[in-house]
N, C-alpha and C. Protein backbone atom coordinates (compact mmCIF):
# COMPACT_ATOMS: atom_id res chain seq x y z
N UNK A 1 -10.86 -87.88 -56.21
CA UNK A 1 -12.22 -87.91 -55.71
C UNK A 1 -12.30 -87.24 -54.34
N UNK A 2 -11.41 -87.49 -53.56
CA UNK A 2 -11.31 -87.02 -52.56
C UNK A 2 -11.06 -85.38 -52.24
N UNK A 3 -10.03 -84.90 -52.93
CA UNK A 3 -10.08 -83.32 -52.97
C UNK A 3 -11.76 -82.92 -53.76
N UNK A 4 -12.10 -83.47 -54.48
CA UNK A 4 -13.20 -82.84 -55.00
C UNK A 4 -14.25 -82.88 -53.75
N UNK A 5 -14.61 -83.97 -52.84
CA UNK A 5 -15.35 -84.15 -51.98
C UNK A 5 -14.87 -83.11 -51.21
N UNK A 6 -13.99 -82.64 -50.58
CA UNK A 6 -13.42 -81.96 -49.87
C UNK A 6 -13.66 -79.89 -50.21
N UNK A 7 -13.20 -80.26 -51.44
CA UNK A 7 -13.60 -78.55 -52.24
C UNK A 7 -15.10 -78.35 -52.15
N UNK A 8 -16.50 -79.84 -52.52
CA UNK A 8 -17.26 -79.31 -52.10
C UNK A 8 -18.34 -79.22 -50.95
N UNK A 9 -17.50 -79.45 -50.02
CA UNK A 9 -17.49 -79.33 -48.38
C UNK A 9 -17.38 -78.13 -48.49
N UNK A 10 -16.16 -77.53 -48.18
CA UNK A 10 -15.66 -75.94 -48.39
C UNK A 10 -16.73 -74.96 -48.71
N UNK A 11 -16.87 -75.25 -50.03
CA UNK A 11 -18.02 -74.42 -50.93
C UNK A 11 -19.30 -74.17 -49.82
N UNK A 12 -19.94 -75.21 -49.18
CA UNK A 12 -20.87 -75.25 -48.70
C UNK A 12 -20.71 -74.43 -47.66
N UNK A 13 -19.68 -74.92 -46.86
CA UNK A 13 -19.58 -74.47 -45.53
C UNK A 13 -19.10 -72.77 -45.64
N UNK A 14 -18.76 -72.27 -46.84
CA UNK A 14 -18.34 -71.18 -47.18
C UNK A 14 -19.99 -70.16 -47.56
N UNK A 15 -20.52 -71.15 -48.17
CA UNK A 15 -22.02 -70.39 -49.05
C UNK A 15 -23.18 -70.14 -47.43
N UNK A 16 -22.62 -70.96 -46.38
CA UNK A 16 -23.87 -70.69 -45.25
C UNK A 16 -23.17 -69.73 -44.17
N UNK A 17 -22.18 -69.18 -44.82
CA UNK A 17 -21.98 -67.84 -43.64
C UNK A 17 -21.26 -68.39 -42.44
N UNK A 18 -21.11 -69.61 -42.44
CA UNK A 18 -20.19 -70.06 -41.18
C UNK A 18 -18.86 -68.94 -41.15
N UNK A 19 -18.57 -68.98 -40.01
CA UNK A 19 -17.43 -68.09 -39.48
C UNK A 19 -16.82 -68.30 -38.16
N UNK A 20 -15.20 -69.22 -38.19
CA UNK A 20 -15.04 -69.70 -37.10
C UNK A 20 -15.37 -69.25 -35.53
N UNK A 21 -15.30 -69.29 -34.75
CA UNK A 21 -15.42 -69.12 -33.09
C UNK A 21 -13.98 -68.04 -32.82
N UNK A 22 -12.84 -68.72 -33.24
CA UNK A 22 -11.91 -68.17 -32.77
C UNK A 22 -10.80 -67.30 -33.98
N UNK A 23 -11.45 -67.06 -34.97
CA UNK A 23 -10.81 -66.10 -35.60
C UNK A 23 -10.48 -65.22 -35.37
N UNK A 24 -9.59 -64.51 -36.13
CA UNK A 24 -9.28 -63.10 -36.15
C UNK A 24 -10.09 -62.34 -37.31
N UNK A 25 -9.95 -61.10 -36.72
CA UNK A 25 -10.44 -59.95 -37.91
C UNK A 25 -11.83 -59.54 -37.39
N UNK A 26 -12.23 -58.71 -38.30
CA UNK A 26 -13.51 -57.94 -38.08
C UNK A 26 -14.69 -59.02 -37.24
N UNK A 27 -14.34 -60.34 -37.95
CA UNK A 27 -15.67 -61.19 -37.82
C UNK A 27 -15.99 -61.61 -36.28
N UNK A 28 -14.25 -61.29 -35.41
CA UNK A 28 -14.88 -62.24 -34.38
C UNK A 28 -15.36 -60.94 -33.56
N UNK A 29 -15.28 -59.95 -33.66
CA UNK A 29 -15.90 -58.61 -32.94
C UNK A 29 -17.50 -58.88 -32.75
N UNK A 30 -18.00 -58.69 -31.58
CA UNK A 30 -19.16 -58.35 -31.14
C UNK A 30 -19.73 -57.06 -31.57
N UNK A 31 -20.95 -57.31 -32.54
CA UNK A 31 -21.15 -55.87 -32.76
C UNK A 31 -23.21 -55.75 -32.48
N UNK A 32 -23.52 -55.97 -31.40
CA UNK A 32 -24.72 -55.83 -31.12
C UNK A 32 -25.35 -54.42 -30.85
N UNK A 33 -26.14 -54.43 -31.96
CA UNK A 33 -26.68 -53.26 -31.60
C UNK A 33 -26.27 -51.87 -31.51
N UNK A 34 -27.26 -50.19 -31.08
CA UNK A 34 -26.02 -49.15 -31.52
C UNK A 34 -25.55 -48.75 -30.07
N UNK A 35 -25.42 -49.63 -29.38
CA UNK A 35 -24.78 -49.40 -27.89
C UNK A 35 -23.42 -50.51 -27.61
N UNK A 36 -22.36 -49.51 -27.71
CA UNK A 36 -21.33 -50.40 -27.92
C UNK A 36 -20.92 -50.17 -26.21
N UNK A 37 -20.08 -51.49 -25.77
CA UNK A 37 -19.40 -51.29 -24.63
C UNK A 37 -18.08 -51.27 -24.53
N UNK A 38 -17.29 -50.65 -24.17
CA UNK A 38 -16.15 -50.26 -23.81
C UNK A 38 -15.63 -51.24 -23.30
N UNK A 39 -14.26 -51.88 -23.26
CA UNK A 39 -13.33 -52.46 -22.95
C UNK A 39 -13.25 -52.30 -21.40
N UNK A 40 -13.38 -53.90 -20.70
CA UNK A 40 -13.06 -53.25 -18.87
C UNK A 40 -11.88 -54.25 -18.29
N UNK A 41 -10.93 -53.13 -17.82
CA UNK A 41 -10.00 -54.53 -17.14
C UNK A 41 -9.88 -55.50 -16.20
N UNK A 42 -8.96 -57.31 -16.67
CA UNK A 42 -9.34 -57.62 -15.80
C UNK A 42 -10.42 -58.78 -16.42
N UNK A 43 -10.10 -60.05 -15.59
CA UNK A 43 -10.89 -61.19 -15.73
C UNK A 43 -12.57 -60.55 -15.66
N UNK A 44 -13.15 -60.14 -14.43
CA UNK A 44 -14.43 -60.13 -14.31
C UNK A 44 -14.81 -58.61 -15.03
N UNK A 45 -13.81 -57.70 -15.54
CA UNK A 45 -14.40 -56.74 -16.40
C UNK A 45 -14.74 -57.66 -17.84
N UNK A 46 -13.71 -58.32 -18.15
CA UNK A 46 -14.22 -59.34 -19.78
C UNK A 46 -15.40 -59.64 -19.35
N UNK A 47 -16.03 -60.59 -17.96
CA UNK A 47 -16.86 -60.93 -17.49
C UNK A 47 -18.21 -60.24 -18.02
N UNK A 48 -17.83 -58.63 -17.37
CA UNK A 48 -18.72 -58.04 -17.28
C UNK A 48 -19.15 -57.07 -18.59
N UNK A 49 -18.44 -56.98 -19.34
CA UNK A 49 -18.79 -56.46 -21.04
C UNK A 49 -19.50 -57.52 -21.56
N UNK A 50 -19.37 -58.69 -21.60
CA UNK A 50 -19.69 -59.83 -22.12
C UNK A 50 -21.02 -59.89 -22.18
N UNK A 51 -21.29 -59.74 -20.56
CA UNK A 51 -22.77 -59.85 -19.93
C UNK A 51 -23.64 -58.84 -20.30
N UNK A 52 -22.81 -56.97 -20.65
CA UNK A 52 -23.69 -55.97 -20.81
C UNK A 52 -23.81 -56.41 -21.71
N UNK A 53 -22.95 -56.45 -22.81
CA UNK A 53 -23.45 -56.96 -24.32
C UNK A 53 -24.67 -57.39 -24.48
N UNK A 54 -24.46 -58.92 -23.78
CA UNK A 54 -25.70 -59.99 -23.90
C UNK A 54 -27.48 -59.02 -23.08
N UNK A 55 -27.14 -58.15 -22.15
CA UNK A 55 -28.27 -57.50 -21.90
C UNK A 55 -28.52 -56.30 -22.73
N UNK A 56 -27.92 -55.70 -23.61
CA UNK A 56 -28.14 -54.46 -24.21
C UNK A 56 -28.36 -55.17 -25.59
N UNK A 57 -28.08 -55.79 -26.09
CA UNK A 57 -28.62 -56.48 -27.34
C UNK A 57 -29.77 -56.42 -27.62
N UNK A 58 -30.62 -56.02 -26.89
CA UNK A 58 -32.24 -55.55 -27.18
C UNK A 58 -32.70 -53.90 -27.31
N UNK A 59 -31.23 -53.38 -27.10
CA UNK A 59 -31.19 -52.04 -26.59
C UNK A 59 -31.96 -51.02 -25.56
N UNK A 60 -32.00 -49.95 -25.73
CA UNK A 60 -32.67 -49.34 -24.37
C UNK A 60 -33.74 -48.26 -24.76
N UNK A 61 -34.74 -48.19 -24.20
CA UNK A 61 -35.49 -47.16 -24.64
C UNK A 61 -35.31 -45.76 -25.04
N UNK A 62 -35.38 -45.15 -26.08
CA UNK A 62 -35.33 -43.71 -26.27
C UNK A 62 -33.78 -44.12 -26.86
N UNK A 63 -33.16 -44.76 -26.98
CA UNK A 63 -32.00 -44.99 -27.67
C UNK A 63 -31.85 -45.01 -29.07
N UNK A 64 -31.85 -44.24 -30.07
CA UNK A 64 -32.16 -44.49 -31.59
C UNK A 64 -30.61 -44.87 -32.28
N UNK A 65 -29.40 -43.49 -31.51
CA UNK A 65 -28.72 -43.06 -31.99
C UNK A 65 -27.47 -44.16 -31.60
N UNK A 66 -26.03 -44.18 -31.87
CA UNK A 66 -25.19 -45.11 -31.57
C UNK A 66 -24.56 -44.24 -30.47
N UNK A 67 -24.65 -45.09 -29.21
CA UNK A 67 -24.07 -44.97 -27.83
C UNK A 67 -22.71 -45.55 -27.48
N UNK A 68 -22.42 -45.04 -26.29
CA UNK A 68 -21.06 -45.93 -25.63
C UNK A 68 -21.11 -45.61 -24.14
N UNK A 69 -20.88 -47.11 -23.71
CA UNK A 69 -21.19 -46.99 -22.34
C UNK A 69 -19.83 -47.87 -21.32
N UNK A 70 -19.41 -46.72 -20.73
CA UNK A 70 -17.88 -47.01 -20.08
C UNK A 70 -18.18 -47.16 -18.58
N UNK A 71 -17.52 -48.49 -18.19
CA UNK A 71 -18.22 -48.82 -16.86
C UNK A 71 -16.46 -48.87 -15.90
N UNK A 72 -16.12 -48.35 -14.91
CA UNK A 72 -15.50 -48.68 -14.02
C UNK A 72 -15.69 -49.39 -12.58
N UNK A 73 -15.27 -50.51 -12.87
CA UNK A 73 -15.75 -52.22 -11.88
C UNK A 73 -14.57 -51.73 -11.13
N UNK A 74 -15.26 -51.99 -9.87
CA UNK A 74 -14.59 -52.38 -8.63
C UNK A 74 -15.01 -53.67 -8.00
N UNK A 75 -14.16 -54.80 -7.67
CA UNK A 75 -14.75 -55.90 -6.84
C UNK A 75 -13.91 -56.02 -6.07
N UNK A 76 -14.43 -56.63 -4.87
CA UNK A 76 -14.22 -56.89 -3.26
C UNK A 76 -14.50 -58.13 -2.68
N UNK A 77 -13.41 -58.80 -2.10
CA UNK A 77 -14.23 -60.28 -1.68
C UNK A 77 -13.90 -59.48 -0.18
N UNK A 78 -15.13 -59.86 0.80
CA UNK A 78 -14.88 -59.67 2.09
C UNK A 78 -14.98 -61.37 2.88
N UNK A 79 -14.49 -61.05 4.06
CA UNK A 79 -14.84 -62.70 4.47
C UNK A 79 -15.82 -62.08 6.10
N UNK A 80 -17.04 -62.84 6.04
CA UNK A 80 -18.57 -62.61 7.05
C UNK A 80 -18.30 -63.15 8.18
N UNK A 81 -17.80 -64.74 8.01
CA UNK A 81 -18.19 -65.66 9.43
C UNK A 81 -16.51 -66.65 9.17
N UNK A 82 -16.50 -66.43 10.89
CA UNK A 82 -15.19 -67.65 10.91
C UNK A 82 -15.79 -68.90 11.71
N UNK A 83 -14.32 -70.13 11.46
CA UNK A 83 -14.75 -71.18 12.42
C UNK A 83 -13.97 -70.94 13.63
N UNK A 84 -13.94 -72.05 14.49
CA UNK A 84 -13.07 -71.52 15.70
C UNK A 84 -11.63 -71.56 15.58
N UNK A 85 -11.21 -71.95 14.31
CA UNK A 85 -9.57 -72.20 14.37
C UNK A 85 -9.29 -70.43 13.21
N UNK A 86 -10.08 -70.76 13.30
CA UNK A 86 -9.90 -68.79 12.25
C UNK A 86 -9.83 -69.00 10.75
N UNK A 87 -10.18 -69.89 10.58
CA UNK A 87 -10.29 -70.16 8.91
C UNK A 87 -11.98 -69.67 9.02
N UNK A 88 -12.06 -69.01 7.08
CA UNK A 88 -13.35 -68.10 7.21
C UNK A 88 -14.32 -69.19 6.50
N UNK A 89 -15.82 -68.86 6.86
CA UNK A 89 -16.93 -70.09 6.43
C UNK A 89 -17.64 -69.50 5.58
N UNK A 90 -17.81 -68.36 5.52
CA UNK A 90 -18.49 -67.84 4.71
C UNK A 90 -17.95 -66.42 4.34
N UNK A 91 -18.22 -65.89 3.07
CA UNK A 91 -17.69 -64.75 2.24
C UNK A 91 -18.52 -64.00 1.53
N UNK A 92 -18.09 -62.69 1.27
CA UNK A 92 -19.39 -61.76 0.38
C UNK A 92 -18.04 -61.58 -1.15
N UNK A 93 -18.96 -61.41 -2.38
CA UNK A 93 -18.32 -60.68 -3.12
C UNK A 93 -19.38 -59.40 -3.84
N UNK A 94 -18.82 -58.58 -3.68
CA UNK A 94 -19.16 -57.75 -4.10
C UNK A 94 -18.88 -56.81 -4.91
N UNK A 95 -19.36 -56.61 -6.16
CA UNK A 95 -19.01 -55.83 -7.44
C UNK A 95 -19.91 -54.98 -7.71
N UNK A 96 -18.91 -53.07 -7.91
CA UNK A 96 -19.62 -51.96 -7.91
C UNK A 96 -18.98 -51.61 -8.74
N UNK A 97 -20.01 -50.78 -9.82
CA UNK A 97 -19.19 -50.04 -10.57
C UNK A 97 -20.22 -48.60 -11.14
N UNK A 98 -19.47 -47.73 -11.39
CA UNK A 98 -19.92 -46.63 -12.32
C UNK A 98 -19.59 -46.30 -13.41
N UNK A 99 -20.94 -45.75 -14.03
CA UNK A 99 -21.17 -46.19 -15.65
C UNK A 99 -21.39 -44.96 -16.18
N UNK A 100 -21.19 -44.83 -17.50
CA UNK A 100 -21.44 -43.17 -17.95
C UNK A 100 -21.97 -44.20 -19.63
N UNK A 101 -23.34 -43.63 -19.84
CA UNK A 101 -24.27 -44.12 -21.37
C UNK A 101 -23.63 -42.32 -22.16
N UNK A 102 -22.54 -42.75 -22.73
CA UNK A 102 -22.76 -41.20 -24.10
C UNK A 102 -23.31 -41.45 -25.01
N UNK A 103 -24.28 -40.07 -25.38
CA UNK A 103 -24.91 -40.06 -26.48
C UNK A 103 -24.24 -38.69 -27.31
N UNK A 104 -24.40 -38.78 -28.59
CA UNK A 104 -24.44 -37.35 -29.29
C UNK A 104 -24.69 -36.33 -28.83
N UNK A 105 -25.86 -36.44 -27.78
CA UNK A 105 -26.61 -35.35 -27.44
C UNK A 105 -26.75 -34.99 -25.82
N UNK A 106 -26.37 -36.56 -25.16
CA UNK A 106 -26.54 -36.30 -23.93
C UNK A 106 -26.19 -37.37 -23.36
N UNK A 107 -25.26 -37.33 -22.18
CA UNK A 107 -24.69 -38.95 -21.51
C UNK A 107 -25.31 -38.80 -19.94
N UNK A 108 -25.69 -40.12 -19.63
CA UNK A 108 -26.21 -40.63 -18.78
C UNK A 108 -25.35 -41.09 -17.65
N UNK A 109 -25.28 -41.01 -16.38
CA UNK A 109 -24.35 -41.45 -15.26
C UNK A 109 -25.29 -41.79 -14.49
N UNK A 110 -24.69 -42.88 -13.61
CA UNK A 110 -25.08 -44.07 -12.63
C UNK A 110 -24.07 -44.82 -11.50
N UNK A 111 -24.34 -45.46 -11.18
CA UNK A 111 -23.77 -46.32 -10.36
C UNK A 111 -24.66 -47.83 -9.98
N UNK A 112 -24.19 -49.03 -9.49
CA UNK A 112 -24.47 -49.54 -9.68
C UNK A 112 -23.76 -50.93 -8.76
N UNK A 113 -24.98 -51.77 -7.95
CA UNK A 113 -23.75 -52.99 -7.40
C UNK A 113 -24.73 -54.14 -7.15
N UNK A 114 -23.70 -55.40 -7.59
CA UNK A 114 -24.09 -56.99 -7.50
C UNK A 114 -22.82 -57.46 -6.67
N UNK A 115 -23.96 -58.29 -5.58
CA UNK A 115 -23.42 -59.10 -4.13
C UNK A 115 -23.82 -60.40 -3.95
N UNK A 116 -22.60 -61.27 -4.02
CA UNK A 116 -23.21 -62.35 -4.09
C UNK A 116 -22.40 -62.88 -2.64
N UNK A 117 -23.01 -63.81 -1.98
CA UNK A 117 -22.67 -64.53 -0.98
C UNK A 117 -22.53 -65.85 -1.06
N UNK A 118 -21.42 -66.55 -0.57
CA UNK A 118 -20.87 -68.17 -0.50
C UNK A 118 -20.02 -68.68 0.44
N UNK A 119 -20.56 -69.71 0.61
CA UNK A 119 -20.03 -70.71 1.95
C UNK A 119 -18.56 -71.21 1.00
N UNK A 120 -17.45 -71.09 2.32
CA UNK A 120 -16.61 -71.44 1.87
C UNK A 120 -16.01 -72.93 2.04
N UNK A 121 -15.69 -73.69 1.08
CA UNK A 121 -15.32 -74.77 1.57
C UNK A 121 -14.40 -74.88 2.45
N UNK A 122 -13.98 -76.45 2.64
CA UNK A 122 -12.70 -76.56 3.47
C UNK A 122 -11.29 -76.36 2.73
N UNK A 123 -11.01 -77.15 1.58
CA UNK A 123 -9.73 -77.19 0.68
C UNK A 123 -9.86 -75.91 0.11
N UNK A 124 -8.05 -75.67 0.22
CA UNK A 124 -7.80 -73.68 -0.68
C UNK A 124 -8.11 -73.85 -1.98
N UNK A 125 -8.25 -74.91 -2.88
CA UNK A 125 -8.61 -75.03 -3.92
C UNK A 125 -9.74 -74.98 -4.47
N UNK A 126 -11.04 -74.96 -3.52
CA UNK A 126 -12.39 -75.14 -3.59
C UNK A 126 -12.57 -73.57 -2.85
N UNK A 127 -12.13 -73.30 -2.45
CA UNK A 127 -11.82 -71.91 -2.14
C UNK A 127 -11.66 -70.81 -3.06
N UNK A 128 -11.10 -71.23 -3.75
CA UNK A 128 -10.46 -70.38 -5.07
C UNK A 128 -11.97 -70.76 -6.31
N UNK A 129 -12.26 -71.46 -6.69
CA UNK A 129 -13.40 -72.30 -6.95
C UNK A 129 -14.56 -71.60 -6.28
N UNK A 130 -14.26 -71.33 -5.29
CA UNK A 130 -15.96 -70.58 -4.82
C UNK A 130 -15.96 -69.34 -5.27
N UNK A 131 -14.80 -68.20 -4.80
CA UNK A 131 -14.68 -67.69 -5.58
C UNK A 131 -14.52 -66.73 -7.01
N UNK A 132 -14.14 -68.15 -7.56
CA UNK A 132 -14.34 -67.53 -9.12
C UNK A 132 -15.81 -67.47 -9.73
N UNK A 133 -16.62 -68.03 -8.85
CA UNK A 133 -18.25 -69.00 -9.24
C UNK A 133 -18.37 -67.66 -8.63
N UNK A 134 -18.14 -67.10 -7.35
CA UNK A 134 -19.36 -66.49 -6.54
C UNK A 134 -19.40 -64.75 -7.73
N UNK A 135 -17.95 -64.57 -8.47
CA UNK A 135 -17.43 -63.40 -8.86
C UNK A 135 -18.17 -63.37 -10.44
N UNK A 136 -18.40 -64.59 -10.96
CA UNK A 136 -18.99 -64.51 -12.25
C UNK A 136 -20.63 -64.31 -11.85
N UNK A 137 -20.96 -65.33 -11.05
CA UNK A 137 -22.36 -64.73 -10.42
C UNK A 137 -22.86 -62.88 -10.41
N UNK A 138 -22.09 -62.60 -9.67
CA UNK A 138 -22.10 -61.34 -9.20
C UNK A 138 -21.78 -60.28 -10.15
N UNK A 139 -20.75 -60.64 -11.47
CA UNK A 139 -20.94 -59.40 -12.24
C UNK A 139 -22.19 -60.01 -13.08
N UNK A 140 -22.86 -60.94 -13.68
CA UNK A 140 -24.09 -60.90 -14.31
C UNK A 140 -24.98 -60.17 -13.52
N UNK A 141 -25.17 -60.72 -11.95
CA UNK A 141 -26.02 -60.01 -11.48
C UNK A 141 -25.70 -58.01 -11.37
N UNK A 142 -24.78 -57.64 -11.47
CA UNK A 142 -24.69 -56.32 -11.54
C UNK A 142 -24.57 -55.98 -13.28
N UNK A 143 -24.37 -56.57 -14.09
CA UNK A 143 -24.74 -56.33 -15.40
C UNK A 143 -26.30 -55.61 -15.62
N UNK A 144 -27.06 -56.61 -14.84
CA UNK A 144 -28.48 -56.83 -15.19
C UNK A 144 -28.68 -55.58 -14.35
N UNK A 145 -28.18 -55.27 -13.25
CA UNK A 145 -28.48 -53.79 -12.50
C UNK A 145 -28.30 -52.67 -13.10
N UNK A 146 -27.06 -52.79 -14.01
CA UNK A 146 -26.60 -51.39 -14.61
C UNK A 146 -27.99 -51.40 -15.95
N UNK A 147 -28.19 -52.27 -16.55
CA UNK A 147 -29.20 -52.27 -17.32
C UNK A 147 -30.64 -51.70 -17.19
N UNK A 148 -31.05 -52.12 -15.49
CA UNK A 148 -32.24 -51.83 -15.39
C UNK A 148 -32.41 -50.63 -15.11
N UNK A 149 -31.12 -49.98 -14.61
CA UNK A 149 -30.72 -48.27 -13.92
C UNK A 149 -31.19 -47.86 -14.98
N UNK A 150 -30.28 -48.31 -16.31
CA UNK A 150 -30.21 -47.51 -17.75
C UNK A 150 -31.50 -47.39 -18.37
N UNK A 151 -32.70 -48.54 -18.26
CA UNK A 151 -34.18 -48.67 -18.37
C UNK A 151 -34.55 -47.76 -17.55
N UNK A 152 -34.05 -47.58 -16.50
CA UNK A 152 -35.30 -46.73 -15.55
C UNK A 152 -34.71 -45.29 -16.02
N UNK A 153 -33.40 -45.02 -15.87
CA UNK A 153 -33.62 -43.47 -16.79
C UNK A 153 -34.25 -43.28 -17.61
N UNK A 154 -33.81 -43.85 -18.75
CA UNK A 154 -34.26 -43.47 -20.28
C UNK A 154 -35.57 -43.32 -20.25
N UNK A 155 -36.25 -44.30 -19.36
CA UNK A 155 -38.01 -44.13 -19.51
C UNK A 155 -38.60 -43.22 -19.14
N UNK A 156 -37.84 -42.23 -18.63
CA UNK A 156 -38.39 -41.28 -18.18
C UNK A 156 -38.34 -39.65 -19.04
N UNK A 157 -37.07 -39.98 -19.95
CA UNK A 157 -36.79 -38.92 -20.76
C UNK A 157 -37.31 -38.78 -21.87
């Protein structure tokens, strides 16, 4: 009784298209749309494909044809303000990168940068923690920049 309950679990969960999270193969590939993004290295490049993805998923104007858009990230933590013993209080991060949209017919170049600013705690661990927060911040927010660059060309062509 029990394998039968079990086989038609399966069946079901097989007939509604479920498809694990962490598989392998074709299925776990991101395939949004005809603007694919290129592979970027590096924690906050995964970061930052992730994010174009999630903003180009609506695609871009004047875009019919299948694109590819290769971004080279640069990020920078600088440190702004110290206290009086020389430990720093506050920090910039800042992530720039340049982007090239190819088309069949014609590729698009840009540049592009997201800056985020954060108070640093006291412990190196909350430090590291600020951080990683201020660096994921900052490539969404430059995701959403390279996007709107890519809107403001295309609208014009």
């Amino acid at each position: 009784m029990k394998q039968l309950l079990a086989l038609l679990a399966f069946a079901l969960i097989a007939g509604c298209g479920f498809k694990p999270v962490y598989s392998t193969g074709s299925g776990a590939n991101y395939t949004g749309g005809v603007i694919a993004v290129e592979p970027i290295d590096g924690r906050s490049g995964y970061l930052l494909r992730r994010a174009l993805q999630e903003e180009l998923a609506i695609g871009l104007p004047n875009v019919a044809e299948p694109a590819t858009l290769t971004v080279d990230l640069t990020e920078n933590l600088s440190r702004l303000a110290f206290q009086q013993d020389g430990a720093a209080s506050r920090s910039n991060v800042t992530t720039s990168a340049n982007y090239t949209l190819a088309r069949e017919s014609t590729s698009i170049h840009g540049s592009a940068v997201g800056e985020v600013s954060f108070a640093v705690p006291d412990s190196s661990f909350g430090d590291i923690a600020a951080q990683k927060s201020a660096s994921e911040r900052a490539v969404k927010l430059l995701a959403k920049n390279i996007v709107d660059d890519l809107r403001r060309q295309l609208s014009v062509q």
